[in-house]
C-alpha atoms as a PDB file:
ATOM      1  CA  UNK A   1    -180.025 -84.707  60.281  1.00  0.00           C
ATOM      2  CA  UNK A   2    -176.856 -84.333  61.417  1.00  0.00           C
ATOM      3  CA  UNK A   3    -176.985 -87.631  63.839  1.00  0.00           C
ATOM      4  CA  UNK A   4    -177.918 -89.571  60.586  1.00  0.00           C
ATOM      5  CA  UNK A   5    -175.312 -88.372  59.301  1.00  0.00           C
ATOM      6  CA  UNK A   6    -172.579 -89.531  62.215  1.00  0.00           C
ATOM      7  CA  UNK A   7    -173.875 -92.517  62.072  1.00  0.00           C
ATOM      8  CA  UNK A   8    -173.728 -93.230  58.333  1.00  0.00           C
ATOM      9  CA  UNK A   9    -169.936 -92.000  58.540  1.00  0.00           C
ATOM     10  CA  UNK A  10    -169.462 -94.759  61.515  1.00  0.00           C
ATOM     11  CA  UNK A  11    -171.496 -97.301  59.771  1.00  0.00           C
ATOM     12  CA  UNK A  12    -168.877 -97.118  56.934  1.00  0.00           C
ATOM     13  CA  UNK A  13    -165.741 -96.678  59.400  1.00  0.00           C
ATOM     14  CA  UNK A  14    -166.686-100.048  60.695  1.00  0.00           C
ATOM     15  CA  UNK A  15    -167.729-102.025  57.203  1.00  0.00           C
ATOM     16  CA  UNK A  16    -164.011-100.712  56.086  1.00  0.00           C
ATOM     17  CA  UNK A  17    -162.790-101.985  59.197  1.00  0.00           C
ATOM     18  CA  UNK A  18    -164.391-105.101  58.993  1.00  0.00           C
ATOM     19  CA  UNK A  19    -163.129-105.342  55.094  1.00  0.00           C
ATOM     20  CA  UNK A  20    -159.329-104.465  56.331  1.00  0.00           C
ATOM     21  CA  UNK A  21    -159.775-107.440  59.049  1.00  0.00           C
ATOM     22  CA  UNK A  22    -160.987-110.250  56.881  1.00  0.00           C
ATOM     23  CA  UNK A  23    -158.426-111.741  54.853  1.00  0.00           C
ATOM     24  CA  UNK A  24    -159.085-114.849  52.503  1.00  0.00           C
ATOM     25  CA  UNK A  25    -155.605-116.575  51.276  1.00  0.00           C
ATOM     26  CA  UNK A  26    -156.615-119.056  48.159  1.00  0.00           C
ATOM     27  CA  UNK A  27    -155.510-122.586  47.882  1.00  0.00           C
ATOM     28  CA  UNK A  28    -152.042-122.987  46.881  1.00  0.00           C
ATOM     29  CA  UNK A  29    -151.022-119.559  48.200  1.00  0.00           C
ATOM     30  CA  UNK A  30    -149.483-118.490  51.757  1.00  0.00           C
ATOM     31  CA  UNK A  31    -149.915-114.896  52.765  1.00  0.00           C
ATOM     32  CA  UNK A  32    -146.852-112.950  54.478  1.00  0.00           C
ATOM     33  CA  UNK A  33    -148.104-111.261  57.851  1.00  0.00           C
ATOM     34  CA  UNK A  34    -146.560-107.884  59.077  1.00  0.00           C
ATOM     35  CA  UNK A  35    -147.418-105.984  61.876  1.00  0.00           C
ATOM     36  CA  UNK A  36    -146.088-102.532  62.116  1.00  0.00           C
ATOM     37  CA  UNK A  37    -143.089-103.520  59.519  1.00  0.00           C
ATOM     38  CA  UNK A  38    -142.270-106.197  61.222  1.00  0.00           C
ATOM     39  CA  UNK A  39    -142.455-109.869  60.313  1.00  0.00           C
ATOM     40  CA  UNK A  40    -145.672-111.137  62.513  1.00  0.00           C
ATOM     41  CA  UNK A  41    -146.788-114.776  60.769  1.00  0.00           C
ATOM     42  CA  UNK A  42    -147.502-116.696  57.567  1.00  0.00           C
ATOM     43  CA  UNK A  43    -151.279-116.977  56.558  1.00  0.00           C
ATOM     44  CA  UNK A  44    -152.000-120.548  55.435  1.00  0.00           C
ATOM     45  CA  UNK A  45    -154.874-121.045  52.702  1.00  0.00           C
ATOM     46  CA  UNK A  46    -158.367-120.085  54.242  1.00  0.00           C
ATOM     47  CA  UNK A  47    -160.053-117.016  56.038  1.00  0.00           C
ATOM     48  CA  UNK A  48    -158.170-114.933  58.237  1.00  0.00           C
ATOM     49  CA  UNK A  49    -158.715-112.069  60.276  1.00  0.00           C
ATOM     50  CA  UNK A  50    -156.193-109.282  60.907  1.00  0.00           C
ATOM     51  CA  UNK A  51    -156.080-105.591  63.089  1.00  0.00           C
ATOM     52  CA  UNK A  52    -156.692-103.482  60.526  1.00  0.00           C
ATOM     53  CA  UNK A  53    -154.006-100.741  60.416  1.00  0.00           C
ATOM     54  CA  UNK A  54    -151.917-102.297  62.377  1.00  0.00           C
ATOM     55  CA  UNK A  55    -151.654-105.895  60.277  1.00  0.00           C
ATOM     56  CA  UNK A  56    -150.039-105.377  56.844  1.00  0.00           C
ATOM     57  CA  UNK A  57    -150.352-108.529  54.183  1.00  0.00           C
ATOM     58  CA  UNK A  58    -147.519-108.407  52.082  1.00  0.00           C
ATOM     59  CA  UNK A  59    -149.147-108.404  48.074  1.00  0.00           C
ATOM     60  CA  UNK A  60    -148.330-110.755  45.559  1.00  0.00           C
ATOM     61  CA  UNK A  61    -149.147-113.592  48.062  1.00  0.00           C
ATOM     62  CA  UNK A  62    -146.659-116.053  47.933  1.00  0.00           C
ATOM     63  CA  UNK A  63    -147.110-119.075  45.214  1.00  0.00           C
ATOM     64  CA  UNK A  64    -146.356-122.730  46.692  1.00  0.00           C
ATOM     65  CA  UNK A  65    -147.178-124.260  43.300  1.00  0.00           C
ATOM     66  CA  UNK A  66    -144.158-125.565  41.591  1.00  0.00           C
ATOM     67  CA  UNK A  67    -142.708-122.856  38.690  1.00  0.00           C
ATOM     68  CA  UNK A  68    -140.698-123.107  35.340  1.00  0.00           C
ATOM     69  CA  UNK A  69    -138.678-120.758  34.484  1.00  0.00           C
ATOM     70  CA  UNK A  70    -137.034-120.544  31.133  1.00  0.00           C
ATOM     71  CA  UNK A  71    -133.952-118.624  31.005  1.00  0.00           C
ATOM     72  CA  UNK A  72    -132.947-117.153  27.439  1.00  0.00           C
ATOM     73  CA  UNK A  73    -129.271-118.715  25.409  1.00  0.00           C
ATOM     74  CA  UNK A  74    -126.339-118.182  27.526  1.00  0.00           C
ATOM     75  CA  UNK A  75    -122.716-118.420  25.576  1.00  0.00           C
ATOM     76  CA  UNK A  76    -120.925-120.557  27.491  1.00  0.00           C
ATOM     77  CA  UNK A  77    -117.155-121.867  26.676  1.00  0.00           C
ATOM     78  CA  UNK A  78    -116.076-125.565  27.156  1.00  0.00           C
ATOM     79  CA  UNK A  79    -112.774-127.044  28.477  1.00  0.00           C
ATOM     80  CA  UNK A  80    -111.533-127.550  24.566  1.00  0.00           C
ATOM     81  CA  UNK A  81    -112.546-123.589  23.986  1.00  0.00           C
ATOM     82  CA  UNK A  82    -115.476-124.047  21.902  1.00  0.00           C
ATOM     83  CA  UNK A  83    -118.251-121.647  22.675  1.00  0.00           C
ATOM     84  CA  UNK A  84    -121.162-122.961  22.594  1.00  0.00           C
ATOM     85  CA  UNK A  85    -125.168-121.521  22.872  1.00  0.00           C
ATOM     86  CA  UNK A  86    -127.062-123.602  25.792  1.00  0.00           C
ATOM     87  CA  UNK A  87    -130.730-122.888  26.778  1.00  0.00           C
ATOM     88  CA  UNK A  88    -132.320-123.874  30.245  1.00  0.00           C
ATOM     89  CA  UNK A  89    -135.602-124.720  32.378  1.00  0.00           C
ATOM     90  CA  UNK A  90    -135.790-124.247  35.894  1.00  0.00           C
ATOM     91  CA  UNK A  91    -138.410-126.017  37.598  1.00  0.00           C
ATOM     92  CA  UNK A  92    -138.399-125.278  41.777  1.00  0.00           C
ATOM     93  CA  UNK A  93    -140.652-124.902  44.363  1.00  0.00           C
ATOM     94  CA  UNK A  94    -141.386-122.380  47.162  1.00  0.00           C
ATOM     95  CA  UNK A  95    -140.848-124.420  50.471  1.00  0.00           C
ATOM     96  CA  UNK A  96    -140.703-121.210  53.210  1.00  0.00           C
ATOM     97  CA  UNK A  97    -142.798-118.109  51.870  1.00  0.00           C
ATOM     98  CA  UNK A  98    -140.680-116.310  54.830  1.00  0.00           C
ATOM     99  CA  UNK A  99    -137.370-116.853  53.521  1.00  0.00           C
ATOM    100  CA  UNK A 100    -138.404-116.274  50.017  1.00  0.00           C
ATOM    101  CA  UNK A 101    -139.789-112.949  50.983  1.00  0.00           C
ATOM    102  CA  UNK A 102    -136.983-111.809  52.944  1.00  0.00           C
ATOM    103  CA  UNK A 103    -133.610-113.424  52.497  1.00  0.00           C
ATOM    104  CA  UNK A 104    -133.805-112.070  48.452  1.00  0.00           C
ATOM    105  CA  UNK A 105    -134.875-109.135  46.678  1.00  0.00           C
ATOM    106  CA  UNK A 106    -135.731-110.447  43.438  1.00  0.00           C
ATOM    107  CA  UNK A 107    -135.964-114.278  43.411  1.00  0.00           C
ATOM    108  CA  UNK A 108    -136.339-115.193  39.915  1.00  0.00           C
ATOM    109  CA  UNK A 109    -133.561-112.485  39.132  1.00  0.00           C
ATOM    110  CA  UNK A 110    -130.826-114.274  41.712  1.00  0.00           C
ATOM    111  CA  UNK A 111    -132.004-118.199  40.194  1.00  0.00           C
ATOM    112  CA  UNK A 112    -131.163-117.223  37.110  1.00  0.00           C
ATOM    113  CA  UNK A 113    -127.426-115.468  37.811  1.00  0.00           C
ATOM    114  CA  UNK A 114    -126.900-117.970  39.887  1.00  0.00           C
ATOM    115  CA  UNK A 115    -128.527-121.631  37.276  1.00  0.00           C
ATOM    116  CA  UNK A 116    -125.994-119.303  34.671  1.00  0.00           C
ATOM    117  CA  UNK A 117    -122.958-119.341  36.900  1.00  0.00           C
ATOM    118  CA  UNK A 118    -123.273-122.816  37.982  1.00  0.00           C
ATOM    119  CA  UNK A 119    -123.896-123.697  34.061  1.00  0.00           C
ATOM    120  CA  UNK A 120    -120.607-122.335  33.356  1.00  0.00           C
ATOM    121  CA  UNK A 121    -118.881-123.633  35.908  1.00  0.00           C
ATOM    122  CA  UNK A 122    -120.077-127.371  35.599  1.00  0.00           C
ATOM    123  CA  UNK A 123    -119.596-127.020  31.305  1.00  0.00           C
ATOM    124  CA  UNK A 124    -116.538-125.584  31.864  1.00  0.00           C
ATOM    125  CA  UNK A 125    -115.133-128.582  32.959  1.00  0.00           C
ATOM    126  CA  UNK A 126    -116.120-130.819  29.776  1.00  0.00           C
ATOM    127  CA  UNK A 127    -115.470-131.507  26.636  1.00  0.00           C
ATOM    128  CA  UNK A 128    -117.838-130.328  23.453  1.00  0.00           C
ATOM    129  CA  UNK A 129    -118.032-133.792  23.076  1.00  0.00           C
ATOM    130  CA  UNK A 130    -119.528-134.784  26.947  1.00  0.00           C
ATOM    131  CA  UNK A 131    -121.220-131.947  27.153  1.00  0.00           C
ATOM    132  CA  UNK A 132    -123.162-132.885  23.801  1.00  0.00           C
ATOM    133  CA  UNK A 133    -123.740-136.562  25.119  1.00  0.00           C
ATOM    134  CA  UNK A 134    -123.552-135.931  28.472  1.00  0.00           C
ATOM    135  CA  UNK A 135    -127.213-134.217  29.066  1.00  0.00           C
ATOM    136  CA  UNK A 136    -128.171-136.034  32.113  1.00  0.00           C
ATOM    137  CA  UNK A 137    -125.162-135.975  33.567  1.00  0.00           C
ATOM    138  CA  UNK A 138    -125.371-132.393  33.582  1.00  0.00           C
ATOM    139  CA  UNK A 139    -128.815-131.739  34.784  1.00  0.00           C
ATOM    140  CA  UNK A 140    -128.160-134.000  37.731  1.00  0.00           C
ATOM    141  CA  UNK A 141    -124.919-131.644  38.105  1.00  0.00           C
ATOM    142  CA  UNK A 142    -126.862-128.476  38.076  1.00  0.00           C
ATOM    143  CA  UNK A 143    -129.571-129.314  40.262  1.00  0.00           C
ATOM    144  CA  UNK A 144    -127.542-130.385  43.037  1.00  0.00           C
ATOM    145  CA  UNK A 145    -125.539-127.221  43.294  1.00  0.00           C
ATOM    146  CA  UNK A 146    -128.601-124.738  42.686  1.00  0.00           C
ATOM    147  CA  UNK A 147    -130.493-126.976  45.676  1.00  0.00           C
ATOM    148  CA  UNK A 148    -127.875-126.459  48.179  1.00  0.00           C
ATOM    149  CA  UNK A 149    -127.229-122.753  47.155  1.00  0.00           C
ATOM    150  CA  UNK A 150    -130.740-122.023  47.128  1.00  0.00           C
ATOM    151  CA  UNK A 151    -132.108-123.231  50.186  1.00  0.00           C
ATOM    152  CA  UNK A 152    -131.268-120.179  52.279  1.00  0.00           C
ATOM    153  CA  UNK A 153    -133.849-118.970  50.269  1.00  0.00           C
ATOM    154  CA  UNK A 154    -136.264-120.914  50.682  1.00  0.00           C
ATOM    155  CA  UNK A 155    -136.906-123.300  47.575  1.00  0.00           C
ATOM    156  CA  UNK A 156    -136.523-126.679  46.020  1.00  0.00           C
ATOM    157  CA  UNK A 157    -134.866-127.437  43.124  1.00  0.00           C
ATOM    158  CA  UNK A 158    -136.949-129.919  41.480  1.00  0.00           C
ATOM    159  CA  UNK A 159    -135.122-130.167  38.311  1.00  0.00           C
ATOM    160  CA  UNK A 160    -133.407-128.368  35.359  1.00  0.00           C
ATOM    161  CA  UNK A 161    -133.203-128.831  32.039  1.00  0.00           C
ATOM    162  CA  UNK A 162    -131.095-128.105  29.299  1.00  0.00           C
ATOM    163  CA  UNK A 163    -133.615-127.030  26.697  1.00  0.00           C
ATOM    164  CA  UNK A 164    -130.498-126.714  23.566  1.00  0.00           C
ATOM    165  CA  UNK A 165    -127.325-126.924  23.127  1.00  0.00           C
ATOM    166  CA  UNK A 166    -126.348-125.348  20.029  1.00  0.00           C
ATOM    167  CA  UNK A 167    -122.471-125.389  18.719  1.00  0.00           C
ATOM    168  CA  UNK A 168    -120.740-122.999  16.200  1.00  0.00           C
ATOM    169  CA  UNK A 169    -122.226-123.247  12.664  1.00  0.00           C
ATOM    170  CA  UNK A 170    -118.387-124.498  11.622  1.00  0.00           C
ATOM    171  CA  UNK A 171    -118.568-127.538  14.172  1.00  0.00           C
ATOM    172  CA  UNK A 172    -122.272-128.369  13.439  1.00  0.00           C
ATOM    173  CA  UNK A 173    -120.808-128.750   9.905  1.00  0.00           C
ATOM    174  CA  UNK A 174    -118.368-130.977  10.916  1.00  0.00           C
ATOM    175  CA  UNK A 175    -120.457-133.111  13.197  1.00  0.00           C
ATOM    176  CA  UNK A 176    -122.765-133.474   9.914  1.00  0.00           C
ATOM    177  CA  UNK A 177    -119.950-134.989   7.830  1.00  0.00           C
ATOM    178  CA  UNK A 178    -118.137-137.160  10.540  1.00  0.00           C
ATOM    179  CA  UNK A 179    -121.883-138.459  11.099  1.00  0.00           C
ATOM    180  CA  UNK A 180    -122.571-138.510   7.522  1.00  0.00           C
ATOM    181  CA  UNK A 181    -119.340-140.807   7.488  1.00  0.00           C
ATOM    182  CA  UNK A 182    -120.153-142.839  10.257  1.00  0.00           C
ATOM    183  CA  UNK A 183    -123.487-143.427   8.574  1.00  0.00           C
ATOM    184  CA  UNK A 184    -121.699-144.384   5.125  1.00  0.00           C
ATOM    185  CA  UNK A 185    -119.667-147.273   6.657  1.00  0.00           C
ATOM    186  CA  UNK A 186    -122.097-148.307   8.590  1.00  0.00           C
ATOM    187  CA  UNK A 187    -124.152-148.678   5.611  1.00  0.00           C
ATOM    188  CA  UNK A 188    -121.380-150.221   3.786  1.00  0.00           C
ATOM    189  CA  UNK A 189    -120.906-153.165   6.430  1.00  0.00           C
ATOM    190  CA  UNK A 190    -124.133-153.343   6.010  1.00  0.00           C
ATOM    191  CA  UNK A 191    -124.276-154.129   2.664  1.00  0.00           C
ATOM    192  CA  UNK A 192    -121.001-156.258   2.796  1.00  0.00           C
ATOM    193  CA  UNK A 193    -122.508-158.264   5.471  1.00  0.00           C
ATOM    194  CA  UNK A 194    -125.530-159.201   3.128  1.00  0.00           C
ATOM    195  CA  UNK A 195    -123.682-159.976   0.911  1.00  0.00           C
ATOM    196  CA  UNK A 196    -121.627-162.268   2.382  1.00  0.00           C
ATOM    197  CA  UNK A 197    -124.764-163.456   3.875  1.00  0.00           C
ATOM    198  CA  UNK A 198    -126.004-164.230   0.555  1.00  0.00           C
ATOM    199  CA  UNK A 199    -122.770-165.897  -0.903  1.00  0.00           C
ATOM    200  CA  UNK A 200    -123.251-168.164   2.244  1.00  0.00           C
ATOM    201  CA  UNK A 201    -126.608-169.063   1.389  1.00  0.00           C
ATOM    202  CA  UNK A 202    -126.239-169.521  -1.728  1.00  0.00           C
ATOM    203  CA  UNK A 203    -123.062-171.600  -1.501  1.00  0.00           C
ATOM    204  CA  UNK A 204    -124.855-173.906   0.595  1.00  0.00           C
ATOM    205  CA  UNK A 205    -127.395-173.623  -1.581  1.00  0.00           C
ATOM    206  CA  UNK A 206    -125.703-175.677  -4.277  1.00  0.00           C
ATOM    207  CA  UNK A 207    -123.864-177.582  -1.953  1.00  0.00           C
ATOM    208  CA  UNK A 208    -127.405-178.723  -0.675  1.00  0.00           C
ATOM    209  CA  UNK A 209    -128.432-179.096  -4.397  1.00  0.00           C
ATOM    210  CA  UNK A 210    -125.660-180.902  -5.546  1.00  0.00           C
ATOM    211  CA  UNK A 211    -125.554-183.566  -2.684  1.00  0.00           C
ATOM    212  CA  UNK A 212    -129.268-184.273  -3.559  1.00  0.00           C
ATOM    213  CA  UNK A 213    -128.323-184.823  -6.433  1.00  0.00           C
ATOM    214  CA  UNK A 214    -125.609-186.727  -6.700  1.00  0.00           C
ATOM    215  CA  UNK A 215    -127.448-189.012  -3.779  1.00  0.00           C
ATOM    216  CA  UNK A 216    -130.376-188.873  -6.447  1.00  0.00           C
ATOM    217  CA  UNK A 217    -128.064-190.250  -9.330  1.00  0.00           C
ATOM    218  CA  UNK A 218    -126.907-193.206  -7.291  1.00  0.00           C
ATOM    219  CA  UNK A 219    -130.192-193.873  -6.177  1.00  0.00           C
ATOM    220  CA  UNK A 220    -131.077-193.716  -9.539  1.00  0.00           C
ATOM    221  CA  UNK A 221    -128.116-196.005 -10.700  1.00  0.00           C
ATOM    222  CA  UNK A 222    -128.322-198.338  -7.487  1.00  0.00           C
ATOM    223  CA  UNK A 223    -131.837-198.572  -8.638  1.00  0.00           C
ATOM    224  CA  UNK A 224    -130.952-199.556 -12.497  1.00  0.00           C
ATOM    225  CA  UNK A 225    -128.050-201.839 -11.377  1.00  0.00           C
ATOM    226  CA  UNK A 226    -130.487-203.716  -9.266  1.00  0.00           C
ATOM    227  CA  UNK A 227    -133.188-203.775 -12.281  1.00  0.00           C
ATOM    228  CA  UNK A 228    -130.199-204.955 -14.861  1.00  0.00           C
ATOM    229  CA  UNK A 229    -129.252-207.457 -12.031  1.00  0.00           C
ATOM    230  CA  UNK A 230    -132.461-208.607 -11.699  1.00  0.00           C
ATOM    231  CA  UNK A 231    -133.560-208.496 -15.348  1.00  0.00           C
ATOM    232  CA  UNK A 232    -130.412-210.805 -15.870  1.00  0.00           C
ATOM    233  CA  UNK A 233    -131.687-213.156 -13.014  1.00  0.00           C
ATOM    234  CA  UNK A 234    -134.939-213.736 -14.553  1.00  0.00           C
ATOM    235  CA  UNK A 235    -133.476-213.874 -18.516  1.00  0.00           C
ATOM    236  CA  UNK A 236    -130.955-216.768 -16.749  1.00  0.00           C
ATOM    237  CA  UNK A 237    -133.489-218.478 -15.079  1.00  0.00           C
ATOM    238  CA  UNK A 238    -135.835-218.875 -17.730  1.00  0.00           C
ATOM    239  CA  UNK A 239    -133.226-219.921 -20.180  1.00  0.00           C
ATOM    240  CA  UNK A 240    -132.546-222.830 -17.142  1.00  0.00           C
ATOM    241  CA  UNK A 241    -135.839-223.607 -16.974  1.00  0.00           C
ATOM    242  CA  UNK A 242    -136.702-223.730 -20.654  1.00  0.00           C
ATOM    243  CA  UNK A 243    -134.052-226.105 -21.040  1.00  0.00           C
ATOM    244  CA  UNK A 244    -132.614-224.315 -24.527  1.00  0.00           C
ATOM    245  CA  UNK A 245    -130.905-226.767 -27.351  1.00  0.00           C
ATOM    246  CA  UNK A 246    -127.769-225.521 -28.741  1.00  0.00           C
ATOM    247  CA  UNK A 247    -129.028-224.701 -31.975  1.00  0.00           C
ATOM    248  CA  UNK A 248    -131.300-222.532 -29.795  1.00  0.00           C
ATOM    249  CA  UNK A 249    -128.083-220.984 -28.406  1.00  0.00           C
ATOM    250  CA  UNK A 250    -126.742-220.464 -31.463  1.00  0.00           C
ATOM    251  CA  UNK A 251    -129.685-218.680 -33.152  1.00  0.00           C
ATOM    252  CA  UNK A 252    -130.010-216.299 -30.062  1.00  0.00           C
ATOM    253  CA  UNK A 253    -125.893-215.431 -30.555  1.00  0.00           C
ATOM    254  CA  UNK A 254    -126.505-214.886 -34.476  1.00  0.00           C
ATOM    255  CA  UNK A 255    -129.352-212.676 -33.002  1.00  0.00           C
ATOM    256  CA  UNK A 256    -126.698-210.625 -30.593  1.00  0.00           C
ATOM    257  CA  UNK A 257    -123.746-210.282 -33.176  1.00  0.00           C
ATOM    258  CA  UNK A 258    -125.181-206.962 -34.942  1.00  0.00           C
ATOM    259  CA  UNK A 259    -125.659-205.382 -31.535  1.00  0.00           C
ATOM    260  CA  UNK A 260    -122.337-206.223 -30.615  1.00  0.00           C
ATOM    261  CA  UNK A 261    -120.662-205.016 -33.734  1.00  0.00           C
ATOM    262  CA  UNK A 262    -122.589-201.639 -33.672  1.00  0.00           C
ATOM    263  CA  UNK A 263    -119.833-199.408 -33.162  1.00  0.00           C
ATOM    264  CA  UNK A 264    -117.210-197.198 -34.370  1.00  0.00           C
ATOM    265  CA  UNK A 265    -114.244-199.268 -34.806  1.00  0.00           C
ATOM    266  CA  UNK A 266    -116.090-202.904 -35.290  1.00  0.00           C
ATOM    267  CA  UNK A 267    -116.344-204.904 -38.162  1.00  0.00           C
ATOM    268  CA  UNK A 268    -118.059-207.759 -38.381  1.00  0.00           C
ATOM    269  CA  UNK A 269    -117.334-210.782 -40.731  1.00  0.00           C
ATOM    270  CA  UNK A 270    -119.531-213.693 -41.675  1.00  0.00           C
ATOM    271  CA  UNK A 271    -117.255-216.715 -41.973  1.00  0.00           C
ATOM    272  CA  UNK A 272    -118.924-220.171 -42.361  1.00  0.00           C
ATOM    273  CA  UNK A 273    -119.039-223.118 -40.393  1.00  0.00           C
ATOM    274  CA  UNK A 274    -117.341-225.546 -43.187  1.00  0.00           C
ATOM    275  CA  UNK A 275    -114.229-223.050 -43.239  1.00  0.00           C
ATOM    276  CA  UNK A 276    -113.715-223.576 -39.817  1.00  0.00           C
ATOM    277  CA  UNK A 277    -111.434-226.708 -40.188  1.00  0.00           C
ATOM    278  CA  UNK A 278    -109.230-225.221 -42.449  1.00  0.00           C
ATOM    279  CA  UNK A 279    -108.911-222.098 -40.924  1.00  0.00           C
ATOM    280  CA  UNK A 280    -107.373-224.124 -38.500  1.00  0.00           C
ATOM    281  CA  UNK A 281    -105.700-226.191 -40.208  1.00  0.00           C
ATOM    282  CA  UNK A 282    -103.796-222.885 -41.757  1.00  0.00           C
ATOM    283  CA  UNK A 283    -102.646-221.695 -38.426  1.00  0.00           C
ATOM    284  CA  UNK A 284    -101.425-224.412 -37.467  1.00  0.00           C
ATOM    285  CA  UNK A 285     -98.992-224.803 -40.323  1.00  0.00           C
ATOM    286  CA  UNK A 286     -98.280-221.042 -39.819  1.00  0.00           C
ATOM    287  CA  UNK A 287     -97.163-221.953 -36.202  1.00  0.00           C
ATOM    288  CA  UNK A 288     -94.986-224.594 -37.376  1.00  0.00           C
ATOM    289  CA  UNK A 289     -93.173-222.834 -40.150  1.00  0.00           C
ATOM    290  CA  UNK A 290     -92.548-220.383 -37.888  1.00  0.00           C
ATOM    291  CA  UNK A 291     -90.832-222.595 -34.970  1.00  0.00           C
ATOM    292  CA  UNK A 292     -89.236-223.885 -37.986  1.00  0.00           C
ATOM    293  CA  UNK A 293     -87.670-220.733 -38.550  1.00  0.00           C
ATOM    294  CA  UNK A 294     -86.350-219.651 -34.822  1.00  0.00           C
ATOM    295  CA  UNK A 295     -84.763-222.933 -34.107  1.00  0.00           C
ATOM    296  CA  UNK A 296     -82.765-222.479 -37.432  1.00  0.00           C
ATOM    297  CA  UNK A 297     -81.790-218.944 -36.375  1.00  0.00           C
ATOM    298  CA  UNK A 298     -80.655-220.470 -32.952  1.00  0.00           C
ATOM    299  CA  UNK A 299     -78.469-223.048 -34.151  1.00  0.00           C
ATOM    300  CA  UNK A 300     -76.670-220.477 -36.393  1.00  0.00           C
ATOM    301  CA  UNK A 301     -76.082-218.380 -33.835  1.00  0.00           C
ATOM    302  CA  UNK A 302     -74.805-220.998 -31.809  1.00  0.00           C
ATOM    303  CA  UNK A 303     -72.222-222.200 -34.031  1.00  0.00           C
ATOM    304  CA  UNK A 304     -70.829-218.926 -34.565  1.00  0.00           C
ATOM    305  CA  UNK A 305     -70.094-218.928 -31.082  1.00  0.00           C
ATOM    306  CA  UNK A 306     -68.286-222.219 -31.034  1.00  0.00           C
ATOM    307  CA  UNK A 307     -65.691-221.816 -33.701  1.00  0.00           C
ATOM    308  CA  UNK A 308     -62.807-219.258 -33.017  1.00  0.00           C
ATOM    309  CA  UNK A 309     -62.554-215.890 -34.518  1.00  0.00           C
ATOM    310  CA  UNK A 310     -59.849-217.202 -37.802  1.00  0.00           C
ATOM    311  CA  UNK A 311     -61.717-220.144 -38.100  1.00  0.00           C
ATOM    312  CA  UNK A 312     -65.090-218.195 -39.011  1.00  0.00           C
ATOM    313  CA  UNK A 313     -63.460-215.996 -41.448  1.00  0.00           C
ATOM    314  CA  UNK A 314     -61.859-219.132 -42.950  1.00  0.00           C
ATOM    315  CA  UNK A 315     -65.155-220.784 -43.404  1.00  0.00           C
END
C-alpha cells in the first residue's frame, strides 16, 4: 500500500515537472527567459522546453504586435501664450522584448511622459496659428524625437497622431467670426463676379442682337433697293418696247399728279392747256416792266453822281 502510494506521489512529481518544462509561446508573442534571476534567452513563438525550477519565464509575455496608445488632453502653451488642449495617439512597436523588459519599469508610463514632453517642447515653438494648420508638420516632429529617445528601449515609433487640438472657448469664438468673415467676402466676390459675368453676357448679348439686326435691315433694304431697281428696269423697258405715244405719256402723268400732291404742304392746281400761252405771255411782260424799272433807277443814280453837290440842290 504504501509503495502505491510512493509511486503515485512520483508519478505526479514528474507530470508537474514535465508541465514546468514545456513552454508554448503563441504567435506574435516572445517569451523572456531567466535562469536563477538572471537574464538566460528570448523564447521565439512555438514549443519550448525549460529546467523546471531553475528556468523562470517572465509573465505577461512580451507583445510584438504593433500598439496604440491614446494619451488623455494635455494643456500645452504656444509661443504667442495661448494655452491650448491637444490630444494624442501613439502607435509603436516592440522591436527587442529584452530591452523592453529591462531597460524600463513601466513602458507605457515613460512613452507617455516622455510623447507629453516632446509635445510641449515641439508646440512650444509655434504659433496658435501653425500649430492649428501645421498637423503634419508636427506629427512628423514628434515621431522623430520619440524614435530616437525610445530606442534604448527597445521600440519603434511608427507614428503619432494628434487626435484634437482644442483652443480657448474666447479664440474658438474668434476663429468663428474671422472665418465667418472670410466666408462673407468670399461670397460677396462671388456674387460680384456673376454679376459682372452676367452684365458681360448680356452686353454682348445685345451687341450680338443688334449687329444682326442692323445687318438684317440692310439686307432687307439692299434687298428692296434691288427690287425698286429692278421693278424700275422692267416698268422702263416695257414702256421702250411698247413704243408709248405722247398722249399716252400724258394720260399716265395726269394718272401720277394726285400721288404726287398727297401731302401735307401740297396743293395741286388744274390749269388748262389753252391758258398756257397767256400765262406766258403775262410773265413775260412782268419781266420786262420790271427791267424797265431797274435801268430807270440806275440812270438816276448815276446822274446824281455826275453833277456837283450845289448843282443838285439847285436843280
Amino acid at each position: 500500500m504504501s509503495s502505491l502510494i510512493v509511486a503515485g506521489v512520483v508519478l505526479l512529481f514528474v507530470v508537474i515537472v514535465l508541465l514546468r518544462a514545456v513552454r508554448i509561446v503563441p504567435q506574435a508573442s516572445a517569451g523572456v527567459l531567466e535562469r536563477l534571476g538572471r537574464y538566460n534567452r528570448t523564447l521565439e513563438p512555438g514549443l519550448h522546453f525549460i529546467i523546471p525550477f531553475l528556468d523562470k519565464l517572465r509573465r505577461p509575455l512580451v507583445d510584438l504586435r504593433e500598439q496604440v496608445v491614446t494619451f488623455p488632453p494635455q494643456p500645452v502653451i504656444t509661443e504667442d501664450n495661448v494655452t491650448i488642449s491637444i490630444d494624442t495617439v501613439f502607435y509603436f512597436t516592440i522591436t527587442d522584448p529584452f530591452r523592453s523588459t529591462y531597460e524600463v519599469a513601466n513602458l507605457l508610463l515613460a512613452v507617455e511622459q516622455l510623447t507629453i514632453t516632446t509635445l510641449r517642447n515641439v508646440i512650444g515653438s509655434l504659433s496658435l496659428e501653425e500649430a492649428l494648420t501645421s498637423r503634419d508638420r508636427i506629427n512628423a516632429d514628434l515621431r522623430i524625437v520619440l524614435d530616437e529617445a525610445t530606442e534604448r528601449w527597445g521600440i519603434r515609433v511608427n507614428r503619432i497622431e494628434l487626435k484634437s487640438i482644442d483652443p480657448p472657448r474666447t479664440i474658438q469664438d474668434a476663429m468663428e467670426k474671422q472665418m465667418r468673415a472670410e466666408r462673407d467676402k468670399r461670397a460677396a466676390i462671388l456674387n460680384a463676379e456673376g454679376e459682372k459675368q452676367s452684365q458681360i453676357l448680356t452686353a454682348e448679348g445685345e451687341r450680338q442682337s443688334n449687329i444682326l439686326r442692323a445687318e438684317g435691315e440692310r439686307e432687307a433694304k439692299i434687298l428692296r433697293a434691288q427690287g425698286e431697281a429692278e421693278a424700275t428696269r422692267q416698268t422702263f423697258a416695257a414702256i421702250h418696247d411698247g413704243n408709248p405715244t405722247p398722249d399716252l405719256l400724258t394720260y399716265q402723268y395726269l394718272q401720277a399728279l394726285p400721288k404726287v400732291a398727297d401731302g401735307a404742304g401740297m396743293t395741286l392746281m388744274m390749269v388748262p392747256s389753252d391758258a398756257l400761252p397767256a400765262m406766258g405771255a403775262v410773265s413775260a411782260l412782268g419781266a420786262g416792266f420790271q427791267a424797265g424799272q431797274d435801268v430807270q433807277r440806275t440812270s438816276s443814280k448815276d446822274d446824281g453822281k455826275s453833277l456837283p453837290r450845289g448843282e443838285r440842290s439847285e436843280q
